[in-house]
Structure formats: C-alpha cells, structure tokens
N, C-alpha and C. Protein backbone atom coordinates (compact mmCIF):
# COMPACT_ATOMS: atom_id res chain seq x y z
N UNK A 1 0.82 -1.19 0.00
CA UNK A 1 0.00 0.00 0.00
C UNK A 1 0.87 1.26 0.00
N UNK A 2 1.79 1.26 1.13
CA UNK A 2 2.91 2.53 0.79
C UNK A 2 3.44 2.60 -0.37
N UNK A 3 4.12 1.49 -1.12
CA UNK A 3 4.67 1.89 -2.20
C UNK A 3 4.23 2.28 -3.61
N UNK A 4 2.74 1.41 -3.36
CA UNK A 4 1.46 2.85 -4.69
C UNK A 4 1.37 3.82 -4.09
N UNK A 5 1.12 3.89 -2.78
CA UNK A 5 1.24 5.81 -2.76
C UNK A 5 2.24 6.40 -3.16
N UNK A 6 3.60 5.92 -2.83
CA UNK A 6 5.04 6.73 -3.01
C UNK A 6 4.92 6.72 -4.87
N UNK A 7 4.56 5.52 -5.50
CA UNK A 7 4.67 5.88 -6.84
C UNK A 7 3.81 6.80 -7.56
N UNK A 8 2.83 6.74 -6.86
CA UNK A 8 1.33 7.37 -7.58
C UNK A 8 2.00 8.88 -6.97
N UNK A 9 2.40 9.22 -5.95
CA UNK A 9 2.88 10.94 -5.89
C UNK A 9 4.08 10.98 -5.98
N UNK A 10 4.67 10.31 -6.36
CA UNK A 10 6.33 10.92 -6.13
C UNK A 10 6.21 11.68 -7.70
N UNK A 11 6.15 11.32 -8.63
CA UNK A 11 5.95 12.45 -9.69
C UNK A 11 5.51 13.95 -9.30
N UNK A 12 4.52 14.17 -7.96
CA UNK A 12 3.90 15.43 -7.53
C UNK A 12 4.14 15.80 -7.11
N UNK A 13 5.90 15.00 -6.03
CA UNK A 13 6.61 16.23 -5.21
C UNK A 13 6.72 17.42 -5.15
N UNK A 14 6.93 18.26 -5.64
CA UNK A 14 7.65 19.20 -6.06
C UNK A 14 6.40 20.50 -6.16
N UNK A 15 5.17 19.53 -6.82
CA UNK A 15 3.83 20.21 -6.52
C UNK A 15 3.57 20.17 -5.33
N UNK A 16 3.36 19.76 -4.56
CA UNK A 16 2.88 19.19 -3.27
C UNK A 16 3.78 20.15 -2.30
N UNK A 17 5.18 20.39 -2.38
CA UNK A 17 5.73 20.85 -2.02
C UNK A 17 5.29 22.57 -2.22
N UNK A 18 5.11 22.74 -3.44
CA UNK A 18 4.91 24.36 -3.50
C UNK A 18 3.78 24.83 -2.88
N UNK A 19 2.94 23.45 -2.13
CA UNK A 19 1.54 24.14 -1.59
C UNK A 19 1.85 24.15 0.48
N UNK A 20 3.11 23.20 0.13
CA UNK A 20 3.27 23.26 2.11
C UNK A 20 4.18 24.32 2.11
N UNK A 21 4.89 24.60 1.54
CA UNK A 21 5.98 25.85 2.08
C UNK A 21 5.23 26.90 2.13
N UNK A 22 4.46 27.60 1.28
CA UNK A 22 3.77 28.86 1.75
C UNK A 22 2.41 28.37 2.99
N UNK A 23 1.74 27.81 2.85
CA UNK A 23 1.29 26.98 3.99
C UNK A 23 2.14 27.06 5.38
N UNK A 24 3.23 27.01 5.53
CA UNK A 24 3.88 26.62 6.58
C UNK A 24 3.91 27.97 7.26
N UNK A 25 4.57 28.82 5.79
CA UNK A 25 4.62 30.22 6.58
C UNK A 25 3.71 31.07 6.82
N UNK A 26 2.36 30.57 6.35
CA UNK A 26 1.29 31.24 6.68
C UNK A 26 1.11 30.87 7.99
N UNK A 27 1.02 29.76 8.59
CA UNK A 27 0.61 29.06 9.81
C UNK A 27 1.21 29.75 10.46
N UNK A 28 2.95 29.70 10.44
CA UNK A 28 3.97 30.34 11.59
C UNK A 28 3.48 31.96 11.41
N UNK A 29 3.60 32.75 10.52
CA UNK A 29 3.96 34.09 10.76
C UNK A 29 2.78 34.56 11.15
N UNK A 30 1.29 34.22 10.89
CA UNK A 30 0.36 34.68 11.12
C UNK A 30 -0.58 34.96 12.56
N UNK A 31 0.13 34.15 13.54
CA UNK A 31 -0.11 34.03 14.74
C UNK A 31 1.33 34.77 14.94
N UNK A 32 2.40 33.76 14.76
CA UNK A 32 3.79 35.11 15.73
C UNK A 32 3.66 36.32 15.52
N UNK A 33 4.03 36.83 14.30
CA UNK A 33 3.94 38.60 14.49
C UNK A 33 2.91 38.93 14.97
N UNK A 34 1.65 38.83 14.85
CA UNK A 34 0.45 39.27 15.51
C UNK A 34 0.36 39.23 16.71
N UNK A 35 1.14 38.14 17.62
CA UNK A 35 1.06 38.18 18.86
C UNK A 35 2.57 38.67 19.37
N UNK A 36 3.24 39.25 19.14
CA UNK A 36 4.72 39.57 19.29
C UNK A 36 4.88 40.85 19.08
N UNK A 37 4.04 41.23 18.00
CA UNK A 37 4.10 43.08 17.58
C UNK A 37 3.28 43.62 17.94
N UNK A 38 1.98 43.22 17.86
CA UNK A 38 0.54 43.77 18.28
C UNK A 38 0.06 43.20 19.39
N UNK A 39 0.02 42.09 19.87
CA UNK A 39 -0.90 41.89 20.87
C UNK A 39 -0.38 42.20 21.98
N UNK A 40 0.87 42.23 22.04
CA UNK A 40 1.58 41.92 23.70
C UNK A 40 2.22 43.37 23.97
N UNK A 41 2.45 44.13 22.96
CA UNK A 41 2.75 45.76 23.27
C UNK A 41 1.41 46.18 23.67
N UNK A 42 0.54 45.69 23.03
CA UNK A 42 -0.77 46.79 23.99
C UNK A 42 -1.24 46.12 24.99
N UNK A 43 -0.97 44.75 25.02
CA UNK A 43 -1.35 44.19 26.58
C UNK A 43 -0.76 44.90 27.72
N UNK A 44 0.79 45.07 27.68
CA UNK A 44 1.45 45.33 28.12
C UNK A 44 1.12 47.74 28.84
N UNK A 45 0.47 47.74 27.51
CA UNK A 45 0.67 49.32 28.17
C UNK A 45 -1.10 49.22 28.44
N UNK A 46 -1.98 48.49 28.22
CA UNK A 46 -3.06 48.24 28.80
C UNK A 46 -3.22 47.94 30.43
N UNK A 47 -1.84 46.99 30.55
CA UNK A 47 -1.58 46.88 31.80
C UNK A 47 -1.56 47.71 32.78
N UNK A 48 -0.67 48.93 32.30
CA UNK A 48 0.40 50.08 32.84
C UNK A 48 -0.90 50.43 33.54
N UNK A 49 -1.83 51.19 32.57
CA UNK A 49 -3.04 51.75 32.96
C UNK A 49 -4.34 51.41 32.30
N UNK A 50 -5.03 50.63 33.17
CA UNK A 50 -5.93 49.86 32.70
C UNK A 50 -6.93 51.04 32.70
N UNK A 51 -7.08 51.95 33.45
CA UNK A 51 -8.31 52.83 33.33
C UNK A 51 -8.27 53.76 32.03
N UNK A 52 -7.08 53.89 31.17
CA UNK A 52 -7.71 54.51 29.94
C UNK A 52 -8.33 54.39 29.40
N UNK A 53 -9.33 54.83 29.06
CA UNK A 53 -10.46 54.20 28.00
C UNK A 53 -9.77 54.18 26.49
N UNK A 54 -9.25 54.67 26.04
CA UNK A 54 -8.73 54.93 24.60
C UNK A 54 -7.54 53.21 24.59
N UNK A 55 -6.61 53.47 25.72
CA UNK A 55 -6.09 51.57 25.87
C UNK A 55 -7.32 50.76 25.78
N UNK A 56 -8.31 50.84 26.30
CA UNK A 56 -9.13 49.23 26.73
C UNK A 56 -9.61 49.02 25.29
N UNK A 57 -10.37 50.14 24.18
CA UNK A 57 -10.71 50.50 23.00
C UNK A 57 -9.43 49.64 22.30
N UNK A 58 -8.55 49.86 22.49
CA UNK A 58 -7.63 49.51 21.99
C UNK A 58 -7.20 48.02 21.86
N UNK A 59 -7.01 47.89 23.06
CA UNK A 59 -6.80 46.46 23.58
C UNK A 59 -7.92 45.52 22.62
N UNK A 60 -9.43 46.07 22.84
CA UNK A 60 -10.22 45.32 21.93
C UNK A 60 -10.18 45.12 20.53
N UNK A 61 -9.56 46.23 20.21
CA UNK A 61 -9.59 46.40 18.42
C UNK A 61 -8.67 45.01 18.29
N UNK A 62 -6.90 45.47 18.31
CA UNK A 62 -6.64 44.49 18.45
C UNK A 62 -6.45 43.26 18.96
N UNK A 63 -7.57 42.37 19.82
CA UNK A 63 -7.90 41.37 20.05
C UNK A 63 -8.90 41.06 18.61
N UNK A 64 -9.76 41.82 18.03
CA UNK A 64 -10.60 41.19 17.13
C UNK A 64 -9.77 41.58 15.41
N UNK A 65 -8.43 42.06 15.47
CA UNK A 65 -7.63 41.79 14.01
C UNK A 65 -6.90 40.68 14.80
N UNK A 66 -6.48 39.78 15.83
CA UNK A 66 -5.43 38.99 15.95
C UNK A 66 -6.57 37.63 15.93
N UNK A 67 -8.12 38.43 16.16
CA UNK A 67 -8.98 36.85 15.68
C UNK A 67 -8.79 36.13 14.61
N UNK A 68 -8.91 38.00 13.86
CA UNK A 68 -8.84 37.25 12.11
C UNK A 68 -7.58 37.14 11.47
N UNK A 69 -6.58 36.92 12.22
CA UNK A 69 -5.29 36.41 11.23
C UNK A 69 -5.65 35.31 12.13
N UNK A 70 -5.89 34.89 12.93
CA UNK A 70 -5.87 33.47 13.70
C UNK A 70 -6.70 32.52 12.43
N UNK A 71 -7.44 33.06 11.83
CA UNK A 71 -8.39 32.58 10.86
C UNK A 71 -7.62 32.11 9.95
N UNK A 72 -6.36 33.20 9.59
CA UNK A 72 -5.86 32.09 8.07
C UNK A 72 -4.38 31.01 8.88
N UNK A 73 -4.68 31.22 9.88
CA UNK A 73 -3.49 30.14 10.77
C UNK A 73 -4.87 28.54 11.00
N UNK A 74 -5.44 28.71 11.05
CA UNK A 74 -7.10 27.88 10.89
C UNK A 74 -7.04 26.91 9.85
N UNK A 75 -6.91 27.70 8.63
CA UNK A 75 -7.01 27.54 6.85
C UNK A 75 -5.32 26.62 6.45
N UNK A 76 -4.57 27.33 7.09
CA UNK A 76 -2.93 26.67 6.67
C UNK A 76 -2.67 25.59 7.49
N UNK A 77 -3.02 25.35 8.70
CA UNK A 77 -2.75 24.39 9.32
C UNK A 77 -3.26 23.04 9.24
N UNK A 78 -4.25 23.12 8.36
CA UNK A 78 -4.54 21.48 7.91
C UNK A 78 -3.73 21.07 6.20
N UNK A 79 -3.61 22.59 5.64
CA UNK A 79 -2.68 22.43 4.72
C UNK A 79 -1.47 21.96 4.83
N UNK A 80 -0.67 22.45 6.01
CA UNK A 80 0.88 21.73 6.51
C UNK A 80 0.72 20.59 6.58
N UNK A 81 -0.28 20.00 7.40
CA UNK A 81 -0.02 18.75 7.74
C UNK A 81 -0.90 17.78 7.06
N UNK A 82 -1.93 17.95 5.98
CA UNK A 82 -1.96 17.34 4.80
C UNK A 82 -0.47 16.76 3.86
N UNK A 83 -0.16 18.06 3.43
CA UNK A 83 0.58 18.47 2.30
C UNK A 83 1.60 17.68 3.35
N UNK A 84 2.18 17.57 4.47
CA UNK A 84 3.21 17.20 5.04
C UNK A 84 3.65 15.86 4.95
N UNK A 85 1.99 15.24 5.28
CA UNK A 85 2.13 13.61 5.24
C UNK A 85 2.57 13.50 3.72
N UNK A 86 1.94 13.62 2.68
CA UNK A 86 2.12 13.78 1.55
C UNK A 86 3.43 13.32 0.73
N UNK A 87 4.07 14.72 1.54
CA UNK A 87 5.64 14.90 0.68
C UNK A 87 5.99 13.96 1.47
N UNK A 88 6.22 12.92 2.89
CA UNK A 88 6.58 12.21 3.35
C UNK A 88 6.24 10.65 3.07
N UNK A 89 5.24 10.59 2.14
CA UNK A 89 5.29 9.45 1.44
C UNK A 89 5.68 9.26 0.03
N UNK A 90 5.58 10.78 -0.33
CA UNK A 90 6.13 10.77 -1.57
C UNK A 90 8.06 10.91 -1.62
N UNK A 91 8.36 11.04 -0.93
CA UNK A 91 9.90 11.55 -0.15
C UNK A 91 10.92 10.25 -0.71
C-alpha cells in the first residue's frame, strides 16, 4: 500500500511541495507577528493603565484583528499537515 502511494505521488513532489511551504509560513507568521508586535505591546501598556479608556478601545480592536489572522493560521494548518504527510510518502 505505501509503495502505490510513493509511486502514484512521487511524480507530484515538487507540486505538493509548492503548496506546504507557503502553507507553513502562513501558519507560523500569522499568529507570531500578531502576537509579538501587536498583541503583547498593547497588553502590556493596557496593563500600565488599565483605566484609559482609549487603551481598553484599543486592547479590543486588536484582540478582534489577531482573531482574524488566527483565521488564516485555521485555513494553513490542515494544509501543513496534509501536504506534510504527503511529501513524506512521496519523499
């Protein structure tokens, strides 16, 4: 059974491959920078002084843009590890 799969895709490596590498980096970068640049600098001065209203406004905005990049980390992450098994039988 493995070795019709490895024959039936190993011709598609290379395809298969061009769909996990951007995949991969969608998964990784789309949650890190969002939570590394944006979320945790305004947590952080949200902290300082929680009674600003213009921080808490804030704090919320970006909580609901770090929803929606969480969304295409959602979308890529069954792509990695589709596409992953994949190139690993096709490998």
């Amino acid at each position: 059974m493995y070795e019709t799969l490895h024959y039936a895709l190993a011709p598609y490596y290379l395809y298969i491959k061009m769909v996990h590498l951007p995949a991969a980096f969608l998964w990784f970068f789309s949650v890190m920078l969002g939570y590394s640049y944006y979320l945790v600098p305004v947590m952080q001065a949200w902290r300082r002084d929680s009674s600003d209203p213009g921080l808490t406004l804030m704090r919320n905005w970006v909580f609901e843009r770090f929803d929606q990049g969480v969304v295409i980390e959602h979308v890529a992450y069954p792509l990695v590890m589709i596409s992953g098994i994949l190139l690993f039988i096709a490998g």
